[in-house]
PDB file of N, CA and C in Angstrom:
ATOM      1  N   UNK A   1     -12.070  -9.152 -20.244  1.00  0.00           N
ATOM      2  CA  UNK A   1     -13.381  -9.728 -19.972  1.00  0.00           C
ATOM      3  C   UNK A   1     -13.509 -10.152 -18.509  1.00  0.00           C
ATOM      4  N   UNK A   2     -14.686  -9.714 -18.294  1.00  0.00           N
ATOM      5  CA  UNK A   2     -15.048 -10.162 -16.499  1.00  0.00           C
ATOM      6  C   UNK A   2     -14.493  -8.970 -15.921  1.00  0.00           C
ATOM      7  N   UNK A   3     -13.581  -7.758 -15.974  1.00  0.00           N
ATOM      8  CA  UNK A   3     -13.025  -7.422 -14.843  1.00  0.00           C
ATOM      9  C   UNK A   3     -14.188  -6.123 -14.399  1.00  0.00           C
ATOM     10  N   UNK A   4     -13.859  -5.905 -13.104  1.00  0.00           N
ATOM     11  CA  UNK A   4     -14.916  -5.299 -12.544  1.00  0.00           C
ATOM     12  C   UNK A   4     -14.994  -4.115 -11.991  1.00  0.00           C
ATOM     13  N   UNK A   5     -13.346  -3.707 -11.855  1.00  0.00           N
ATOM     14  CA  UNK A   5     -12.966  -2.852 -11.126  1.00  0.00           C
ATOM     15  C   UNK A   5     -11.069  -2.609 -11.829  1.00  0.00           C
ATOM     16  N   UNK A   6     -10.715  -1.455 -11.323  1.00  0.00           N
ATOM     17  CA  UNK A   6      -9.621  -1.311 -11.724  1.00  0.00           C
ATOM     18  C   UNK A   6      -8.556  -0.479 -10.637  1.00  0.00           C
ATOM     19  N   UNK A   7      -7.698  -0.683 -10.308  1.00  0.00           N
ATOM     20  CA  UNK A   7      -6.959  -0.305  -9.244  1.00  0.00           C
ATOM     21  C   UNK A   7      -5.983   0.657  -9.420  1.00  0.00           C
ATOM     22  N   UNK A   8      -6.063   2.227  -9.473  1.00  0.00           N
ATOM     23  CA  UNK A   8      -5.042   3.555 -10.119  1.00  0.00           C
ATOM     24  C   UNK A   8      -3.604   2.906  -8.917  1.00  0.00           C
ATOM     25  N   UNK A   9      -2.620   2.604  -9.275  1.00  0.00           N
ATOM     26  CA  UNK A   9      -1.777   3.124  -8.456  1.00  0.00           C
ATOM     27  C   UNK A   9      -0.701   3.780  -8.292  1.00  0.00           C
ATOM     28  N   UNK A  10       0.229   4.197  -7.349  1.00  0.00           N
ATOM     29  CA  UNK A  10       1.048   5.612  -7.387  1.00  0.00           C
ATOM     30  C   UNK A  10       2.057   5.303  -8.810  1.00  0.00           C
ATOM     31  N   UNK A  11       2.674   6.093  -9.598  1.00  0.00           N
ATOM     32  CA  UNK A  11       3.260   6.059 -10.423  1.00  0.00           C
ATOM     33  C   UNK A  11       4.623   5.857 -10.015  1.00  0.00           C
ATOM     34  N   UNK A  12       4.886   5.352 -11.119  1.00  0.00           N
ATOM     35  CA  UNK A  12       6.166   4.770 -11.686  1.00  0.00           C
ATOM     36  C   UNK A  12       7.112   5.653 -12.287  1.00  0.00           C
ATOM     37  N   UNK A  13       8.123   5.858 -12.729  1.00  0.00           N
ATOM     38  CA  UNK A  13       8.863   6.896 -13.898  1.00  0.00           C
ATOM     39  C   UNK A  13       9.068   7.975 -13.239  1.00  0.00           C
ATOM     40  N   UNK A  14       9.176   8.851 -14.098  1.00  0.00           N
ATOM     41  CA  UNK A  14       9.139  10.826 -13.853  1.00  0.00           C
ATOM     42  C   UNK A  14       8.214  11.100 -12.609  1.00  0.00           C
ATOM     43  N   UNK A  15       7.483  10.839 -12.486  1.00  0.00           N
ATOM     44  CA  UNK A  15       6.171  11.035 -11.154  1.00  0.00           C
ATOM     45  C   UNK A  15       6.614  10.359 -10.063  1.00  0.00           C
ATOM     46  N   UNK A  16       7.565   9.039  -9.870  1.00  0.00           N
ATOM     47  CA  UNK A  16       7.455   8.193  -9.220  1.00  0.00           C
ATOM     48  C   UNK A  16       8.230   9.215  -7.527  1.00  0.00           C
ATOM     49  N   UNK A  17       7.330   8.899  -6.132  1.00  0.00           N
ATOM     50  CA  UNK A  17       7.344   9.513  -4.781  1.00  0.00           C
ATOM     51  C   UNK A  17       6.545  11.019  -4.993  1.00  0.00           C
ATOM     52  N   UNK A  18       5.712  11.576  -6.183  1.00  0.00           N
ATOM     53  CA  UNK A  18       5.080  12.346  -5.977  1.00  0.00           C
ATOM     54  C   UNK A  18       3.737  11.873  -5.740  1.00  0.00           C
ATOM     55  N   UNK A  19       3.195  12.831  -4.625  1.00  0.00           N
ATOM     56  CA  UNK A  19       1.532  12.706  -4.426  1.00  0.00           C
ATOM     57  C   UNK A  19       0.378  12.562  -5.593  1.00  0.00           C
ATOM     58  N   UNK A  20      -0.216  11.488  -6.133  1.00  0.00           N
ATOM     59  CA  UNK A  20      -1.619  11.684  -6.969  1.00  0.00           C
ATOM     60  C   UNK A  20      -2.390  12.243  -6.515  1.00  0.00           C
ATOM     61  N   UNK A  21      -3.258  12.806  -7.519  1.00  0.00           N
ATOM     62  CA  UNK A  21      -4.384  13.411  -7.481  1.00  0.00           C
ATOM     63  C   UNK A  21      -5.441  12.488  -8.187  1.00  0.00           C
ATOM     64  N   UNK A  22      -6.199  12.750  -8.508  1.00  0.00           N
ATOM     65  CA  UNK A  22      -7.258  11.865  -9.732  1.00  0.00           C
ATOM     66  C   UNK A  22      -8.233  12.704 -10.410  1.00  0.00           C
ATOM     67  N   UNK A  23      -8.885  12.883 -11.441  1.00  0.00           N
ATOM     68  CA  UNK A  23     -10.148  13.239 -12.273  1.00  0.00           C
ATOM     69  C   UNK A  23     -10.214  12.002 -12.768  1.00  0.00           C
ATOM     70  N   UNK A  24     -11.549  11.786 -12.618  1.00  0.00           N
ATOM     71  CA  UNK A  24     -12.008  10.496 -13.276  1.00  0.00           C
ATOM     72  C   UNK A  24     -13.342  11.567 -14.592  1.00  0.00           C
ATOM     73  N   UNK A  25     -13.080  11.555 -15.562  1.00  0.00           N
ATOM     74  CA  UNK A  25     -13.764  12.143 -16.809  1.00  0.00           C
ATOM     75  C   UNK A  25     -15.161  10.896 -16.987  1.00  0.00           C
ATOM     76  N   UNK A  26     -16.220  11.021 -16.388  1.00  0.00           N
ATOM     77  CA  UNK A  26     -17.383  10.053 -16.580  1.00  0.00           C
ATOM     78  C   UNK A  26     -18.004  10.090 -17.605  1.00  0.00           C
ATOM     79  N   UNK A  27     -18.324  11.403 -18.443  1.00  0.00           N
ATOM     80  CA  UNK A  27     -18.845  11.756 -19.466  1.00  0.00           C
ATOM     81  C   UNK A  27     -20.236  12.483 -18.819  1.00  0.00           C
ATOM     82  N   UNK A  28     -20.360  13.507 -20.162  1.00  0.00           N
ATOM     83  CA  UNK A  28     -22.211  13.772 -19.868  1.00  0.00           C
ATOM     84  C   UNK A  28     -21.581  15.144 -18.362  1.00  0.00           C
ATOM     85  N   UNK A  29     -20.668  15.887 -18.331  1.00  0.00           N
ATOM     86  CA  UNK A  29     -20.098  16.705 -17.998  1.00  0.00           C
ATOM     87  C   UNK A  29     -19.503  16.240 -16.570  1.00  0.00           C
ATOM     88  N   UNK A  30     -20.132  15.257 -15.964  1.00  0.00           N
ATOM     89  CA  UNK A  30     -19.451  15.024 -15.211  1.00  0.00           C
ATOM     90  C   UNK A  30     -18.265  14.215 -14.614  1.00  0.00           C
ATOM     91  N   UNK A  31     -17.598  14.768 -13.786  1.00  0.00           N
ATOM     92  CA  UNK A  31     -15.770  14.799 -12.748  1.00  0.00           C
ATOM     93  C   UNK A  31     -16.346  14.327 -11.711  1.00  0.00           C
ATOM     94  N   UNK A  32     -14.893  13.567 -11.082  1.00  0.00           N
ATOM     95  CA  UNK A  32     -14.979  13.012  -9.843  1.00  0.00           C
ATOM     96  C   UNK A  32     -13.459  13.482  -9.594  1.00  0.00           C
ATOM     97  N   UNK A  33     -13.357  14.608  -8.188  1.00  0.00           N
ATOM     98  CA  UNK A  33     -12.316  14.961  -8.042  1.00  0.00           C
ATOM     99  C   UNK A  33     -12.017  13.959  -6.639  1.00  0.00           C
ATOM    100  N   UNK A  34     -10.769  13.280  -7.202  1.00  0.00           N
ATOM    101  CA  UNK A  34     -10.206  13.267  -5.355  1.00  0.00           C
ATOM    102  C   UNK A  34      -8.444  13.401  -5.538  1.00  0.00           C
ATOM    103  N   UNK A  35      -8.515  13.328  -4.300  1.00  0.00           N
ATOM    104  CA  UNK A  35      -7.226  14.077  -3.958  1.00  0.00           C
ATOM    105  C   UNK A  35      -7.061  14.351  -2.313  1.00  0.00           C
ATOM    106  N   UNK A  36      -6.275  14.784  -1.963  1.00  0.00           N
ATOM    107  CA  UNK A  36      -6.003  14.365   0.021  1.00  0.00           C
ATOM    108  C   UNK A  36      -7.058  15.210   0.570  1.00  0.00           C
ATOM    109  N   UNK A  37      -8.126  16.074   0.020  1.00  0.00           N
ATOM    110  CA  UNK A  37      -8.903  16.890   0.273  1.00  0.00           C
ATOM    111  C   UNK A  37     -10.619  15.863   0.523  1.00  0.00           C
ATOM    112  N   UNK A  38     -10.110  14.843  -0.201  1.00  0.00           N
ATOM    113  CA  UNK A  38     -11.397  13.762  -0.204  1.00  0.00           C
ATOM    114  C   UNK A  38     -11.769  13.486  -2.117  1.00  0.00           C
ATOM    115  N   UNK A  39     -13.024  12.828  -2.236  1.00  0.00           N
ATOM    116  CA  UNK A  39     -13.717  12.629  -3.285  1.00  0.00           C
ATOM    117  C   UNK A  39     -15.062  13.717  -3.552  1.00  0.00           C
ATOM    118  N   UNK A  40     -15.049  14.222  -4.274  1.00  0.00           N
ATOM    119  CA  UNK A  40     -15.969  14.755  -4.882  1.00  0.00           C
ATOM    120  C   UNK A  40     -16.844  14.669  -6.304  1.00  0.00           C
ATOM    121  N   UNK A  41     -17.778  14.552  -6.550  1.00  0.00           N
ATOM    122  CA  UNK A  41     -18.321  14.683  -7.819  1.00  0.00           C
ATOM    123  C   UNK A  41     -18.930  15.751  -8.193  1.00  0.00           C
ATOM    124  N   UNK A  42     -18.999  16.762  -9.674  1.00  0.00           N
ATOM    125  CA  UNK A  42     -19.247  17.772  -9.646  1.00  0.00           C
ATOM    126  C   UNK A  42     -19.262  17.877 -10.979  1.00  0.00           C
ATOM    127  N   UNK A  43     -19.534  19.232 -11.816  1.00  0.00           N
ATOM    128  CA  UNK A  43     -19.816  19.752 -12.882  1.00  0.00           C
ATOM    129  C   UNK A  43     -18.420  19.857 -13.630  1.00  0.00           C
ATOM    130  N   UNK A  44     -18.352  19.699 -14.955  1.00  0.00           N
ATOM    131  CA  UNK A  44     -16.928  20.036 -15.673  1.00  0.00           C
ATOM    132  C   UNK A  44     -16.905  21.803 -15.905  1.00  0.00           C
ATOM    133  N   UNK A  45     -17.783  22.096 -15.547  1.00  0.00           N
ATOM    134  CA  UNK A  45     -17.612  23.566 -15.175  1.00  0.00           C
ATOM    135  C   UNK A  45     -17.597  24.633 -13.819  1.00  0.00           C
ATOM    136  N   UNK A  46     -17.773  23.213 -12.933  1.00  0.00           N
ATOM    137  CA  UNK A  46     -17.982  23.796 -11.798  1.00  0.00           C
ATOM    138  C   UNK A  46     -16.390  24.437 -11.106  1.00  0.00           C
ATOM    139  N   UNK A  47     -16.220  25.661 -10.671  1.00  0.00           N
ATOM    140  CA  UNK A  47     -15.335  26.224  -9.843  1.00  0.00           C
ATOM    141  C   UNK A  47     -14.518  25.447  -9.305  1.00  0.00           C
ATOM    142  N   UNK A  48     -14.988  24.210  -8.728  1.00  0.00           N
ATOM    143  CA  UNK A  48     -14.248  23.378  -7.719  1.00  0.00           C
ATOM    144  C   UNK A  48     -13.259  22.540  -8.768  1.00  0.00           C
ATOM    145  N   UNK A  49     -13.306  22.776 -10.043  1.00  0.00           N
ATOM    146  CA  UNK A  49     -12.279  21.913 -10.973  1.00  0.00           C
ATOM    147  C   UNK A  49     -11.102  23.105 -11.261  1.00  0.00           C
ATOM    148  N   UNK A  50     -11.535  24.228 -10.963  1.00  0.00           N
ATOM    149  CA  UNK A  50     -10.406  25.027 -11.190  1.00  0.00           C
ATOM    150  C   UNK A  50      -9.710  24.912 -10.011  1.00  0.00           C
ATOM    151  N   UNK A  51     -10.539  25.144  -8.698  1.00  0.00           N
ATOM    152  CA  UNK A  51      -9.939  25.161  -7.455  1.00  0.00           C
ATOM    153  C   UNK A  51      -8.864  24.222  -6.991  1.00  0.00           C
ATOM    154  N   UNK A  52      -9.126  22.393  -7.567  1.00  0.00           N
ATOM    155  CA  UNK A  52      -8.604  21.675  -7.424  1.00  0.00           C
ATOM    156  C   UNK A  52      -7.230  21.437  -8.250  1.00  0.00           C
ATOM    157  N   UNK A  53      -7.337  22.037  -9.275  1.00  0.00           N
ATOM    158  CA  UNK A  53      -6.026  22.285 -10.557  1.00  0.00           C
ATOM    159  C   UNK A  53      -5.291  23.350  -9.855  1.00  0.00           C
ATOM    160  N   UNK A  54      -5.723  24.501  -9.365  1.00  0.00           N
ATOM    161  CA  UNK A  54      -4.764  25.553  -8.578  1.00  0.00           C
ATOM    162  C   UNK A  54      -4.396  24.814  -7.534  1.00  0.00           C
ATOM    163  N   UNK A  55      -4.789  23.668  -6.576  1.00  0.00           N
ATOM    164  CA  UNK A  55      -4.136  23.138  -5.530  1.00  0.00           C
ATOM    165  C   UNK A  55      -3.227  22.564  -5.699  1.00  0.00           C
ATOM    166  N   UNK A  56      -3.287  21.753  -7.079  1.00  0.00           N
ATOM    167  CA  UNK A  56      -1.859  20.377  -7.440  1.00  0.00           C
ATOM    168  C   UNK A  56      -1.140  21.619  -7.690  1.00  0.00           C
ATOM    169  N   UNK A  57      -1.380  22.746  -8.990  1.00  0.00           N
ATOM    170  CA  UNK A  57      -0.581  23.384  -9.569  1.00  0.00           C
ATOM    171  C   UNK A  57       0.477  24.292  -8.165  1.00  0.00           C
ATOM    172  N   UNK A  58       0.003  24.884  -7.310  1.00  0.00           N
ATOM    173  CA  UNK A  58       1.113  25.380  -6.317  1.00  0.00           C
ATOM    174  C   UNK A  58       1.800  24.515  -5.817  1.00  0.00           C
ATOM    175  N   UNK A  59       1.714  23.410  -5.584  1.00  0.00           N
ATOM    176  CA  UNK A  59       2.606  22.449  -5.092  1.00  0.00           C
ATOM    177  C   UNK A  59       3.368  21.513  -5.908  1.00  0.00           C
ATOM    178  N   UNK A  60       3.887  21.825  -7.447  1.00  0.00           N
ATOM    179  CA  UNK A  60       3.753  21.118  -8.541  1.00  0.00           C
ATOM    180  C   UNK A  60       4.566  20.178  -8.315  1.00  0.00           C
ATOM    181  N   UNK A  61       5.841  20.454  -7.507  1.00  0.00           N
ATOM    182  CA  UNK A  61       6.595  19.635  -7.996  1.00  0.00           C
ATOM    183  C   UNK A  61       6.268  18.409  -6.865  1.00  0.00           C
ATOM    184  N   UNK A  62       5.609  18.594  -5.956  1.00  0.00           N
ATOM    185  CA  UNK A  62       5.346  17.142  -4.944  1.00  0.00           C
ATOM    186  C   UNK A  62       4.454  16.615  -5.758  1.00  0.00           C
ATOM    187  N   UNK A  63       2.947  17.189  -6.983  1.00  0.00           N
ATOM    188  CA  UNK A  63       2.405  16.035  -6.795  1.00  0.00           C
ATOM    189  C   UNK A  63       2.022  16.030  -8.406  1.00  0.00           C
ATOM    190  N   UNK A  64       1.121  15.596  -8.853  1.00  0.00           N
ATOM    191  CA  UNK A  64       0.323  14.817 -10.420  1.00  0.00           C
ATOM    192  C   UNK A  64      -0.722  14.490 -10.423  1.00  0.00           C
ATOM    193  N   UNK A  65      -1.255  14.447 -11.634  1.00  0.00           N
ATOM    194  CA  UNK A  65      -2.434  14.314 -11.647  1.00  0.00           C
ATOM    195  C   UNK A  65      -2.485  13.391 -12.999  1.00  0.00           C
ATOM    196  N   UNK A  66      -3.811  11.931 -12.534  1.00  0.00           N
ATOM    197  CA  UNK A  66      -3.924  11.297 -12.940  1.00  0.00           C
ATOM    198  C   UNK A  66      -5.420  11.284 -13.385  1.00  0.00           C
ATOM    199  N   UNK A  67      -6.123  11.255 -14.805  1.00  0.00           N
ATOM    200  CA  UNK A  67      -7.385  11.285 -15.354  1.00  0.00           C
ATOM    201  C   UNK A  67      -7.660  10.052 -15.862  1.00  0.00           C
ATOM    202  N   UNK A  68      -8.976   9.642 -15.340  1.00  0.00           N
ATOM    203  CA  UNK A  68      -9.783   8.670 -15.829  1.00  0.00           C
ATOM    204  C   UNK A  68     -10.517   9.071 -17.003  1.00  0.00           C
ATOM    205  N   UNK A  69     -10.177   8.327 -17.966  1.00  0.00           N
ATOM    206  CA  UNK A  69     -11.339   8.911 -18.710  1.00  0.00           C
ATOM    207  C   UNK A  69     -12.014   7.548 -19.389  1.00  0.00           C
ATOM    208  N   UNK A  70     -13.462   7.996 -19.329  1.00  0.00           N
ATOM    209  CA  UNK A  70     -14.338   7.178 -19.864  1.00  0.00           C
ATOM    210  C   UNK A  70     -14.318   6.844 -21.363  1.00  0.00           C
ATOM    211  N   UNK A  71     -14.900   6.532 -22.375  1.00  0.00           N
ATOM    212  CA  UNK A  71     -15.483   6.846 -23.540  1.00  0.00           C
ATOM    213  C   UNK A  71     -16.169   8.175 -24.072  1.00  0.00           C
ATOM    214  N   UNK A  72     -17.370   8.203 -22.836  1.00  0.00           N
ATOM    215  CA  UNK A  72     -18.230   9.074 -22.813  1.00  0.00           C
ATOM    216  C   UNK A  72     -17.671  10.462 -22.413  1.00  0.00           C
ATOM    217  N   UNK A  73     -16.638  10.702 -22.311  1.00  0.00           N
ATOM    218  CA  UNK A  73     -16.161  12.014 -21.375  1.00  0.00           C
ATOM    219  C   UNK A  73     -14.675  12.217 -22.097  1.00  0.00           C
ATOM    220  N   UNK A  74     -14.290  11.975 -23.310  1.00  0.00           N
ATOM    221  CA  UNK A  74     -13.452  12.075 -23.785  1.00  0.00           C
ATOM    222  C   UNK A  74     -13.233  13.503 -24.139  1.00  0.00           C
ATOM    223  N   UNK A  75     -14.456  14.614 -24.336  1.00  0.00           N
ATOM    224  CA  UNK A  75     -14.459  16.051 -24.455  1.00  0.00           C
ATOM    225  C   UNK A  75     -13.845  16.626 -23.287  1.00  0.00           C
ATOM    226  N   UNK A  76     -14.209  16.255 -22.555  1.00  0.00           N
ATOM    227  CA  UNK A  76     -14.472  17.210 -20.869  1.00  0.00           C
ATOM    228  C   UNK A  76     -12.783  16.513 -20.379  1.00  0.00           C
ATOM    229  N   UNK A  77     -12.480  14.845 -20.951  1.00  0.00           N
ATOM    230  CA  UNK A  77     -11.101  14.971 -20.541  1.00  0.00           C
ATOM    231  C   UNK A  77      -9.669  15.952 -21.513  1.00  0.00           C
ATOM    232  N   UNK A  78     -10.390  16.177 -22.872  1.00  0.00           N
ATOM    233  CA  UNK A  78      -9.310  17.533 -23.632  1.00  0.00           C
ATOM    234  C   UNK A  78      -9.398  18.624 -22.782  1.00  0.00           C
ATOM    235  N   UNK A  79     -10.194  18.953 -22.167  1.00  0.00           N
ATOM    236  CA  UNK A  79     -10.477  20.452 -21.798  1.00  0.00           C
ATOM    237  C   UNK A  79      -9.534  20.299 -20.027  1.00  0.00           C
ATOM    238  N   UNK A  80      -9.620  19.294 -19.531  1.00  0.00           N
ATOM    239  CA  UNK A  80      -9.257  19.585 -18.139  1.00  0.00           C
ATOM    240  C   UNK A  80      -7.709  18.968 -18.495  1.00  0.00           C
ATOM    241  N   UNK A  81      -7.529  18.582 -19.329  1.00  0.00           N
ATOM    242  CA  UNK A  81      -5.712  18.141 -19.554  1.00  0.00           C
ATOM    243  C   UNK A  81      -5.204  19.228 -20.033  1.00  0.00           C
ATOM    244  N   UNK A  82      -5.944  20.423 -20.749  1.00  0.00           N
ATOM    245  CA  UNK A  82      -5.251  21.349 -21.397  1.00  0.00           C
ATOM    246  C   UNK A  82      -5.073  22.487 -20.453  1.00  0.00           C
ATOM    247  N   UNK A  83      -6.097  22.575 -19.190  1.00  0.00           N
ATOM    248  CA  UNK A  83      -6.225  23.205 -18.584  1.00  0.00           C
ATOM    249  C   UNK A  83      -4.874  23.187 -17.221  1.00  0.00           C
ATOM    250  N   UNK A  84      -4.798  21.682 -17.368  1.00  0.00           N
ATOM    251  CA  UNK A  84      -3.739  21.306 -16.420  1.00  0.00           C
ATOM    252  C   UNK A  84      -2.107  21.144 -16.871  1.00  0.00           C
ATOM    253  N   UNK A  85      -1.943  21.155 -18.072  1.00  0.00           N
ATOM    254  CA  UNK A  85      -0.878  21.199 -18.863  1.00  0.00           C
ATOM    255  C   UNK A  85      -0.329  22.903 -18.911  1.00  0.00           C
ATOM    256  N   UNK A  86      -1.524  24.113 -18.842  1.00  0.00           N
ATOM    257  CA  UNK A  86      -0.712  25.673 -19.158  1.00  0.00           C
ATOM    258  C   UNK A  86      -0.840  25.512 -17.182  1.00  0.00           C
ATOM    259  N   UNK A  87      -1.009  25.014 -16.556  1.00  0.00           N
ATOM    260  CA  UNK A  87      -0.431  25.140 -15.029  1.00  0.00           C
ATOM    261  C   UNK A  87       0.828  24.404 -14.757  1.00  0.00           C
ATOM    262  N   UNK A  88       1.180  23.253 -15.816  1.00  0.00           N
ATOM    263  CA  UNK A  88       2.651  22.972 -15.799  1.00  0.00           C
ATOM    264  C   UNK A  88       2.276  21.511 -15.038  1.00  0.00           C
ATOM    265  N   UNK A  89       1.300  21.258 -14.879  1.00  0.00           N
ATOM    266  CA  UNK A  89       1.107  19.922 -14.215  1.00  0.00           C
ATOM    267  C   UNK A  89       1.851  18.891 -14.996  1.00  0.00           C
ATOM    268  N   UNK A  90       2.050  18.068 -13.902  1.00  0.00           N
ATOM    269  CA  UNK A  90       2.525  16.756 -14.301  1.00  0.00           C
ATOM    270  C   UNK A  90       1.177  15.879 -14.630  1.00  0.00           C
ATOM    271  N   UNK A  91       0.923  15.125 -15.701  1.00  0.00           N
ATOM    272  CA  UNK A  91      -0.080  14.805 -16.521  1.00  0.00           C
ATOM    273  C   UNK A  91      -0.188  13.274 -16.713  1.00  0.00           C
ATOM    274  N   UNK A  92      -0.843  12.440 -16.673  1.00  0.00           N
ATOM    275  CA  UNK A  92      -0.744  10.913 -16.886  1.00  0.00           C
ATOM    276  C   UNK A  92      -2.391  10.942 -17.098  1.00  0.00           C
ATOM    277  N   UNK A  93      -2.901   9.518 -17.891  1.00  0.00           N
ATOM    278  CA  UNK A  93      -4.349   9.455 -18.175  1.00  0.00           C
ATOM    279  C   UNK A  93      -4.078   8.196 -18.082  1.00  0.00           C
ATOM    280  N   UNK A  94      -5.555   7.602 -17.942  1.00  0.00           N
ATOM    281  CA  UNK A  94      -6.078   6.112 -17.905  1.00  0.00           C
ATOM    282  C   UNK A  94      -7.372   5.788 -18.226  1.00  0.00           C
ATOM    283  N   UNK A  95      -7.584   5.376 -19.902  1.00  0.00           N
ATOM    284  CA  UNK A  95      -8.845   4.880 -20.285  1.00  0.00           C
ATOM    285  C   UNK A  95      -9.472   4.110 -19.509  1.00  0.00           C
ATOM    286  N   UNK A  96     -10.189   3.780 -19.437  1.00  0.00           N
ATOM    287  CA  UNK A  96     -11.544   3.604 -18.367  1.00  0.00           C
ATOM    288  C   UNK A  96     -12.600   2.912 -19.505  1.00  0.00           C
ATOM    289  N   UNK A  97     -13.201   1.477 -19.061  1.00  0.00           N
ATOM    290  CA  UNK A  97     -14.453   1.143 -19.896  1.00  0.00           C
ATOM    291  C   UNK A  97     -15.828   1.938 -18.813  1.00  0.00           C
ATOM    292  N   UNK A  98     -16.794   2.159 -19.582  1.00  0.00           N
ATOM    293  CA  UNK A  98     -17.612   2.789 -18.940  1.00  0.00           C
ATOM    294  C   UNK A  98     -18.270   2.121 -17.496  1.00  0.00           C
ATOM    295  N   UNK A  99     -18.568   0.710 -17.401  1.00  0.00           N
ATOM    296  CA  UNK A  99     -18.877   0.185 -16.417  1.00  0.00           C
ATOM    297  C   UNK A  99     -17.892   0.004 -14.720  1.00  0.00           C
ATOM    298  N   UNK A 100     -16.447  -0.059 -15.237  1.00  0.00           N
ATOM    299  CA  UNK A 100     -15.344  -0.221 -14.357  1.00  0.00           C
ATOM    300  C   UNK A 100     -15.314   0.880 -13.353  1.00  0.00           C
ATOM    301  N   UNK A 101     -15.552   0.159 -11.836  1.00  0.00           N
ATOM    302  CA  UNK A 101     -15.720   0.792 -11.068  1.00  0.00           C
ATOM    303  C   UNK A 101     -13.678   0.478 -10.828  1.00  0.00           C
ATOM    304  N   UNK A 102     -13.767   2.185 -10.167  1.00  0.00           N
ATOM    305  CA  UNK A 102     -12.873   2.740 -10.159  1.00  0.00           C
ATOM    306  C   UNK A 102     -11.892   3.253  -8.076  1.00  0.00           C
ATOM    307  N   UNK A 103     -10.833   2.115  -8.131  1.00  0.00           N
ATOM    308  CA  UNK A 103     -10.430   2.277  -6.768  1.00  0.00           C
ATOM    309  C   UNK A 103      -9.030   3.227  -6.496  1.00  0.00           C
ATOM    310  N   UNK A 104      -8.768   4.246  -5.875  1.00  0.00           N
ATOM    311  CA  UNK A 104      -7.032   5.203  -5.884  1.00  0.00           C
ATOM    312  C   UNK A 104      -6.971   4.878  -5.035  1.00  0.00           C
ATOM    313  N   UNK A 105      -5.495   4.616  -4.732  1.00  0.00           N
ATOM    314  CA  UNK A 105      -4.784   4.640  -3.289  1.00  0.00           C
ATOM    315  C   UNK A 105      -5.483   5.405  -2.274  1.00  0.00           C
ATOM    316  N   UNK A 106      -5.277   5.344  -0.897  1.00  0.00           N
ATOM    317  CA  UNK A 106      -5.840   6.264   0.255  1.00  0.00           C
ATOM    318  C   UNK A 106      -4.608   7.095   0.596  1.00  0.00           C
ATOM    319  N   UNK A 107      -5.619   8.022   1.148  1.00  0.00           N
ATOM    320  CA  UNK A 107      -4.449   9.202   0.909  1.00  0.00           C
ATOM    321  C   UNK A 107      -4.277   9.178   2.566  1.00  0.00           C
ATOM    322  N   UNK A 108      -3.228  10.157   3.502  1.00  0.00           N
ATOM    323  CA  UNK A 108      -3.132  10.244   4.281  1.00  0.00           C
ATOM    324  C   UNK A 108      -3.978  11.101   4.902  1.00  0.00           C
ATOM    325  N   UNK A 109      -4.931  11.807   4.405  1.00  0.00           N
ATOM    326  CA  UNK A 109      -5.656  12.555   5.243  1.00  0.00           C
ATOM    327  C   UNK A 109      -7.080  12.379   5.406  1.00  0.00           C
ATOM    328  N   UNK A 110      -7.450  11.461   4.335  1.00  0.00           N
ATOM    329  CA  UNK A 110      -8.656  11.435   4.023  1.00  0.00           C
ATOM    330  C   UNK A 110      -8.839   9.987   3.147  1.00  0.00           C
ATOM    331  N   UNK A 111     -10.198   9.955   2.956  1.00  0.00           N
ATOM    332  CA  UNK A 111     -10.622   8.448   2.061  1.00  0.00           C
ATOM    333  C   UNK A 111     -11.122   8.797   0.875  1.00  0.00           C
ATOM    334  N   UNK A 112     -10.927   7.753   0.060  1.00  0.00           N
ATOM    335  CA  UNK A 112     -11.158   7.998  -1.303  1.00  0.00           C
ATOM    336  C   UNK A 112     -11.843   7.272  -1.989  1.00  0.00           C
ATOM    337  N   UNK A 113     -12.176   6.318  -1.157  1.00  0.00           N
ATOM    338  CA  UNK A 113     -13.107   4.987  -1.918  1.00  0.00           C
ATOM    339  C   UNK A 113     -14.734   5.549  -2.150  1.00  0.00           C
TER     340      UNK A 113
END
């Protein structure tokens, strides 16, 4: 109760010194990709979600990918975990209440807020 915001940060365990990525699953089809390339928002069908899964996936073993998922976007987050699981990705999720604005680490090349 009260919280307002929620803070992704680099992982712990099996992942721990590899690079994050993020999908935040909003629902209602839409992704929010970021990753050292920047933030984007876009279609759960749009090209740029494959594009961004072939980027973690060639570099697999530096980095991971971490999904937000909403309530509302619980479809669109099966489809992009399954999608990222036959690329061999390293996989982690984080329920999300629908209002919780959402902060990732900064990356070295770019901003993400």
């Amino acid at each position: 109760p009260g919280v307002q915001s929620i803070r992704l940060l680099p992982a712990e365990g099996a992942a721990k010194g590899l690079q994050a990525n993020y999908i935040l699953s909003n629902g209602n089809g839409e992704l929010e990709l970021i990753g050292p390339q920047g933030r984007q928002t876009v279609a759960s069908n749009a090209p740029a979600v494959q594009s961004f899964l072939d980027r973690i996936a060639e570099k697999n073993r530096e980095q991971y990918l971490v999904i937000g998922v909403r309530p509302e976007g619980y479809v669109d987050f099966e489809a992009i975990r399954s999608k990222a699981e036959l690329r061999k990705i390293t996989v982690g999720y984080e329920p999300l209440e629908p209002d919780l604005k959402v902060i990732t680490p900064e990356f070295d090349q770019g901003a993400t807020q």
